[in-house]
Protein backbone atom coordinates (compact mmCIF):
# COMPACT_ATOMS: atom_id res chain seq x y z
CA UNK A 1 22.63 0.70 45.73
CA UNK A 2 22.28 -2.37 43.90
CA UNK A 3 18.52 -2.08 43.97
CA UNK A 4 18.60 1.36 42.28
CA UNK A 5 20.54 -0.03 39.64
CA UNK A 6 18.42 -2.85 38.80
CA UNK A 7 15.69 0.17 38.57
CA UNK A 8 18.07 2.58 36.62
CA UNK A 9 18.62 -0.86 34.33
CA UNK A 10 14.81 -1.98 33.72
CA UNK A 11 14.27 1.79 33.47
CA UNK A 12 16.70 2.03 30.76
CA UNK A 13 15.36 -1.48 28.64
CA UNK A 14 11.81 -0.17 28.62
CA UNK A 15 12.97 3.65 27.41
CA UNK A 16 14.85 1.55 24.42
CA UNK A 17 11.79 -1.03 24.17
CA UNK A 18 9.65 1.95 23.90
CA UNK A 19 12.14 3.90 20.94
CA UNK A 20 12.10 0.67 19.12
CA UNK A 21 8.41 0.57 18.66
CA UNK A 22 8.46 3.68 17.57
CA UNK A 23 8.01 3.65 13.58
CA UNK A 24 9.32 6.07 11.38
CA UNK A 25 6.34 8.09 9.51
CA UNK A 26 6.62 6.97 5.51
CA UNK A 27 4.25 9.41 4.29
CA UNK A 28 2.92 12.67 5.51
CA UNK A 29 0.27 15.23 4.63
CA UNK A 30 -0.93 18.49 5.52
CA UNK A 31 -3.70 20.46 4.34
CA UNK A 32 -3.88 18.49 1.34
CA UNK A 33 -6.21 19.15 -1.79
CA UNK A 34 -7.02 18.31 -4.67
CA UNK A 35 -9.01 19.67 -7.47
CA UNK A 36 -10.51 17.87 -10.48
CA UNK A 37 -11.46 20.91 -12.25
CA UNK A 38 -13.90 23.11 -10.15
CA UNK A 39 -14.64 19.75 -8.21
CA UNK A 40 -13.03 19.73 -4.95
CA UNK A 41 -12.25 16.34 -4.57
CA UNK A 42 -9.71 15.72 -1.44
CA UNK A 43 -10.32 18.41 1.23
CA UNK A 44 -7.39 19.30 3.90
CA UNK A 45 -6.23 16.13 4.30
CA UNK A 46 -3.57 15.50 7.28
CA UNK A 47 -2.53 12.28 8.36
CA UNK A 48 0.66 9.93 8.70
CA UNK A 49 1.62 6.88 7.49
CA UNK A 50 4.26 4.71 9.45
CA UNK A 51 6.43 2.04 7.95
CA UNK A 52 5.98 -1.60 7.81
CA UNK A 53 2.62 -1.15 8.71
CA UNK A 54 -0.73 -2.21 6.67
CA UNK A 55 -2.88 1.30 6.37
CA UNK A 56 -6.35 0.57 4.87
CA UNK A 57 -8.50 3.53 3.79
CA UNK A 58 -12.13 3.07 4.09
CA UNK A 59 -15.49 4.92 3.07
CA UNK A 60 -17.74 4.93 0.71
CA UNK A 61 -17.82 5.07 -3.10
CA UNK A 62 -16.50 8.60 -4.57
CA UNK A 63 -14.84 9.77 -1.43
CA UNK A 64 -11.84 10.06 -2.66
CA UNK A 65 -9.93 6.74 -1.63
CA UNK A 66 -8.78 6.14 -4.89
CA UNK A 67 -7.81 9.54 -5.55
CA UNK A 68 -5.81 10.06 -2.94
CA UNK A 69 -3.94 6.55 -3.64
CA UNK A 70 -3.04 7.80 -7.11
CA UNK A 71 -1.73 11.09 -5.80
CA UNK A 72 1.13 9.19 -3.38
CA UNK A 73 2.88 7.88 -6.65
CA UNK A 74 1.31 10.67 -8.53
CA UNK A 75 -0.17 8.51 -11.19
CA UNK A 76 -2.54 11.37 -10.33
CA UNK A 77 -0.62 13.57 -12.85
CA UNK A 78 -2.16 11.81 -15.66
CA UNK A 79 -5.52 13.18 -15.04
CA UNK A 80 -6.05 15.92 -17.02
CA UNK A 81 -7.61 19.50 -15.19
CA UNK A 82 -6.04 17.92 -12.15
CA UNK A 83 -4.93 20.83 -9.36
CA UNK A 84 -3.30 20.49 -6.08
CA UNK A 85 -2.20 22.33 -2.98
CA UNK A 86 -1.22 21.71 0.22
CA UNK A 87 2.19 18.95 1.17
CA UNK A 88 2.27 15.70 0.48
CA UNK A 89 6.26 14.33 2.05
CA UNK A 90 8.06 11.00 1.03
CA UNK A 91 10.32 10.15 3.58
CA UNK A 92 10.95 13.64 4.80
CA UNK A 93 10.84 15.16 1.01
CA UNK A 94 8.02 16.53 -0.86
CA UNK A 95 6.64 14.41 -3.73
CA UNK A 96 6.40 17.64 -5.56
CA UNK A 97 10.02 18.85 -5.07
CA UNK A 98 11.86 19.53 -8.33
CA UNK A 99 14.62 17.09 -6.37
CA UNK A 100 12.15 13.94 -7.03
CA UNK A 101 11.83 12.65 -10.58
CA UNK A 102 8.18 10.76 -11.33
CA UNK A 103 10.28 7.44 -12.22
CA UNK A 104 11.91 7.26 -9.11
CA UNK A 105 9.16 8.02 -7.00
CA UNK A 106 6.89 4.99 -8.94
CA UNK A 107 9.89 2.90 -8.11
CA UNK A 108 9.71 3.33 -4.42
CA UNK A 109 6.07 3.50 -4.42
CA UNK A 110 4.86 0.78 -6.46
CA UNK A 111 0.74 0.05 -7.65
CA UNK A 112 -1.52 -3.03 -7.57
CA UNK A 113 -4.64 -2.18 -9.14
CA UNK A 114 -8.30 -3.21 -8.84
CA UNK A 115 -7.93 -5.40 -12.03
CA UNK A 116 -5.05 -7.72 -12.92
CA UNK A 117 -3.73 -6.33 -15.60
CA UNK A 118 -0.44 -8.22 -16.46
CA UNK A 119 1.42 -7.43 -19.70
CA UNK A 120 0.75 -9.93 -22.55
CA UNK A 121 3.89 -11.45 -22.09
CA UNK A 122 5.36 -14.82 -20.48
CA UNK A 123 5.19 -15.33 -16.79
CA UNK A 124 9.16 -14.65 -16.22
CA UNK A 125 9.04 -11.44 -18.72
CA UNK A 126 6.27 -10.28 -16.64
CA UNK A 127 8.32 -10.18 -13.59
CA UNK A 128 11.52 -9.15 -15.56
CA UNK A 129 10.65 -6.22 -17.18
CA UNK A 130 10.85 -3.86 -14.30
CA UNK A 131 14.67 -5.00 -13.53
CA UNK A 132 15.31 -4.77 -17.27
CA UNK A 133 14.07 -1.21 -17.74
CA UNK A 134 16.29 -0.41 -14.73
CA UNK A 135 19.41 -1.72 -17.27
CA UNK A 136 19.52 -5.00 -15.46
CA UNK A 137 20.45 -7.73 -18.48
CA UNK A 138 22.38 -9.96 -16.77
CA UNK A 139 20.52 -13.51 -17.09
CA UNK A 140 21.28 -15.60 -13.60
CA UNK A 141 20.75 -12.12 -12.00
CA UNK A 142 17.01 -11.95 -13.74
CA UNK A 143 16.40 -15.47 -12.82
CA UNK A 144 17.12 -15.12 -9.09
CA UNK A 145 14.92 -11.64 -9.35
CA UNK A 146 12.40 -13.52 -10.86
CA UNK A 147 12.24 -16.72 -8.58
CA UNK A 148 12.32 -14.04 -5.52
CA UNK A 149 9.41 -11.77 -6.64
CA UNK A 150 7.68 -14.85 -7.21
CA UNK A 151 8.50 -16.30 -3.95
CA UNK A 152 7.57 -12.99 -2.24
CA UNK A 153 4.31 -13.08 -4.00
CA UNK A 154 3.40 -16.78 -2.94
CA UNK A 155 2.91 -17.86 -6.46
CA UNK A 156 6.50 -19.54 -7.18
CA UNK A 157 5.17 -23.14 -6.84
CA UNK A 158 2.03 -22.87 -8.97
CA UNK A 159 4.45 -21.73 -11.89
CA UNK A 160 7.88 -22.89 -11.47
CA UNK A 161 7.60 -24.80 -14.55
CA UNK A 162 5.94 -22.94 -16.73
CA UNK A 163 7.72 -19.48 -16.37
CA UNK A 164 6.88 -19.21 -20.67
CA UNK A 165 3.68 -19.98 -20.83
CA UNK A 166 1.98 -16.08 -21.37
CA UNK A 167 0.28 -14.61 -17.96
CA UNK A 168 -3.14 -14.40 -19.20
CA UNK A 169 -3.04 -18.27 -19.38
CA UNK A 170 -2.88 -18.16 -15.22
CA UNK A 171 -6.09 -17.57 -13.42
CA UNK A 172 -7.80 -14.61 -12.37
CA UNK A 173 -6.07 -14.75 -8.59
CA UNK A 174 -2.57 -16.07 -10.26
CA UNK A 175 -2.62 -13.11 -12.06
CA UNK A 176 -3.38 -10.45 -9.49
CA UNK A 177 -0.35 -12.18 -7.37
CA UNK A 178 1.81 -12.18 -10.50
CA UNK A 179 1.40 -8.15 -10.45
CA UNK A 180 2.26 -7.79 -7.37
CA UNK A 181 5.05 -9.95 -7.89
CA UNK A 182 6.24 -7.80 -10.65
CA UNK A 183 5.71 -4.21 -8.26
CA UNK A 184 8.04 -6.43 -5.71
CA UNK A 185 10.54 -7.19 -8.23
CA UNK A 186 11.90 -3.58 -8.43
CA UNK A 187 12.58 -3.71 -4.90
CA UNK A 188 9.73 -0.56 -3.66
CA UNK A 189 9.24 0.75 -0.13
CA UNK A 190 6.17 1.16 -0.29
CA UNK A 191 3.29 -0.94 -2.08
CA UNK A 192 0.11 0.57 -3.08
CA UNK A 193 -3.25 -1.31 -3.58
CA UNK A 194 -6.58 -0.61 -5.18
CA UNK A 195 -9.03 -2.75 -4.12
CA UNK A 196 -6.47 -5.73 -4.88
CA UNK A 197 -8.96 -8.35 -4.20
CA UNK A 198 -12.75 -7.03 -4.98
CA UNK A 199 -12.71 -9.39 -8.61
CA UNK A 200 -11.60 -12.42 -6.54
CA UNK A 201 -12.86 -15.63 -5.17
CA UNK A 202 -13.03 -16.28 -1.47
CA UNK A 203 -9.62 -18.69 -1.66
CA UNK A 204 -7.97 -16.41 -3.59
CA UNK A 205 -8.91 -13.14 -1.71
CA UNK A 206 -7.07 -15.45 1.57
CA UNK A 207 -4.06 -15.99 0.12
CA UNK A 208 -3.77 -12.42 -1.03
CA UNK A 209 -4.37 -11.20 2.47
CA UNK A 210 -1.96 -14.03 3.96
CA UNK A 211 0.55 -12.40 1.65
CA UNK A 212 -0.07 -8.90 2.82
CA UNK A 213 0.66 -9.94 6.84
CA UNK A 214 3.73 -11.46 5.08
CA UNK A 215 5.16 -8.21 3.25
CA UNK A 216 4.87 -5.78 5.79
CA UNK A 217 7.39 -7.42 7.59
CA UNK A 218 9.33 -5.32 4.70
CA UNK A 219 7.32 -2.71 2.95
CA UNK A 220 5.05 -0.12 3.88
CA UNK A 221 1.26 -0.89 2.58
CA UNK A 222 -1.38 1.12 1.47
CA UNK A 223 -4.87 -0.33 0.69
CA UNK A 224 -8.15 1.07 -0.41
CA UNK A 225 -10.45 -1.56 0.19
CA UNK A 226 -14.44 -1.68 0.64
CA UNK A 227 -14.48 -4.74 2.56
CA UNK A 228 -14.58 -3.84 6.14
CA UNK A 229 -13.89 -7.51 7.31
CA UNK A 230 -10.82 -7.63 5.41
CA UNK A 231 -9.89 -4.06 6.68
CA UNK A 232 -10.40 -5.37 10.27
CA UNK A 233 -8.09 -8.56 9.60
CA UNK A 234 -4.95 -7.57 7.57
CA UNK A 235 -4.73 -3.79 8.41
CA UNK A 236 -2.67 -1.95 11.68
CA UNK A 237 -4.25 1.02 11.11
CA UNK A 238 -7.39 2.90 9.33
CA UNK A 239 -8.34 5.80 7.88
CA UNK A 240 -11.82 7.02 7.29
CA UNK A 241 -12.69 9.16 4.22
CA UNK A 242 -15.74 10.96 3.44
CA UNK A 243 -16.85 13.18 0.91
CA UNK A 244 -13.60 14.12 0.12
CA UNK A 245 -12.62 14.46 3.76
CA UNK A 246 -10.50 12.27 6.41
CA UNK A 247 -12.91 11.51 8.91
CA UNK A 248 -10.48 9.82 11.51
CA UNK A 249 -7.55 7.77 11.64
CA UNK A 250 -6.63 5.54 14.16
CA UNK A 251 -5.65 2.00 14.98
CA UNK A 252 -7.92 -1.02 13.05
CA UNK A 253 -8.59 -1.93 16.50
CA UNK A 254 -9.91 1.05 18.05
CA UNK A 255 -11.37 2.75 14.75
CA UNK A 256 -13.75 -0.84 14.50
CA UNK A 257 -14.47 -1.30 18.30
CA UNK A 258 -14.93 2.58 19.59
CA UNK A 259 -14.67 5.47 17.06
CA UNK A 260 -14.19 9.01 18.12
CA UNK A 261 -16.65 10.22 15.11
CA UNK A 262 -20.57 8.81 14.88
CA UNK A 263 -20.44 8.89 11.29
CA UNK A 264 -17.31 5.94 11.15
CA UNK A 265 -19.46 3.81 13.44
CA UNK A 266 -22.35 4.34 10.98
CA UNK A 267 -20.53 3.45 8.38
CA UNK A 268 -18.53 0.71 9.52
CA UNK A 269 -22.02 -0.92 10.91
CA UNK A 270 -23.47 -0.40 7.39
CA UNK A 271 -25.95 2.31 8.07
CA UNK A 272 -24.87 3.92 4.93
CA UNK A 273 -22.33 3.49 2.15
């Protein structure tokens, strides 16, 4: 009897062990498209993205990475003669649903671009202004937001004492990590990034991607990135898109070492692209 229950008991621990590792899907798509004009940019797209995880999308130039970045905070919307059909879902609700306001979603779903582009403003107003759009005016409560995006973002120590001096004073990788200090500082789910590190230096490209491993630990991210080394080392799982299409998604592991589809290995070997 008491050996059955050990059983019953291990069998029990590994059935939660197994729940827990479980991750809740963020995102979802099905049959997605999208239409610039009579181009027919994103075609059917279904995949899922879990939380906490890094998710890089791969492929080549003008196969609709980007676009289909844009379209999960629907900065998309901005782009005129833009058409779309299919379901995009936010944690279980559709992006499109009258329910969802634009402002909201962009606060959950926050954007790093390809290009720093801070406001030209001081460090700490930088990093303030999301807070104080959200009504927050309450000074020790800015300066603890501030200090904690900055924290968060690894660039706390370079600046500390010079939170006034204006942002385009900082260098080129400062400022990238300033922007994504000032996505963090709103408190998002998700983070979304645009090539975040294709205008850096080697040193600085690290210590963005030593940030990344550190934030997922608490937000869901999203990275379009042309670098397949850096796809292999920061990512949990990747998605292949090409010529509009997904290709395959699996984990960074498997899609780098043994890829279901002959047209991922050729591209991830450099065969074309």
């Amino acid at each position: 009897m008491e050996v059955y229950a050990v059983q019953d008991k291990q069998k029990s621990l590994e059935l939660i062990k197994g729940k827990q590792s479980i991750k809740r899907s963020v995102y979802k798509t099905k049959n997605f498209n999208l239409y610039y004009g009579d181009f027919h940019a994103l075609k059917d797209i279904n995949l899922s993205i879990a939380e906490r995880e890094i998710t890089a999308i791969i492929g080549p130039s003008g196969c609709g990475k980007s676009s289909f970045l844009k379209t999960l905070n629907r900065m998309i919307d901005l782009v005129p003669d833009v058409r779309m059909t299919g379901m995009i879902s936010y944690q279980d609700t559709s992006i499109f649903s009258s329910d969802i306001r634009v402002e909201q979603l962009r606060t959950k779903v926050g954007m790093v671009f390809q290009k720093a582009n801070p406001f030209p403003k001081s460090i700490y107003e930088n990093v303030a202004y999301g807070p104080r759009i959200h009504g927050i005016r309450n000074r020790r409560i800015l300066d603890e937001i501030v200090e904690k995006s900055l924290r968060d973002a690894y660039l706390w120590d370079e600046v500390k004492g010079r939170l006034q001096d204006n942002a385009y004073q900082l260098s080129g990788g400062q400022q990238q990590r300033l922007c994504i200090a000032r996505s963090l500082s709103v408190e998002p789910e998700v983070v979304l990034m645009d090539e975040p590190t294709s205008a850096l230096d080697p040193k600085s490209t690290l210590m963005v991607e030593q940030l990344l491993e550190s934030l997922k630990e608490r937000y869901t991210i999203i990275i379009v990135t042309h670098n397949m080394q850096q796809a292999q080392r920061v990512s949990d799982r990747t998605a292949f898109f090409l010529n509009g299409e997904i290709i395959e998604m699996d984990e960074t592991k498997k899609i780098f070492s043994k890829p279901e589809d002959s047209r991922t290995e050729d591209y991830i070997k450099g065969r074309f692209g």
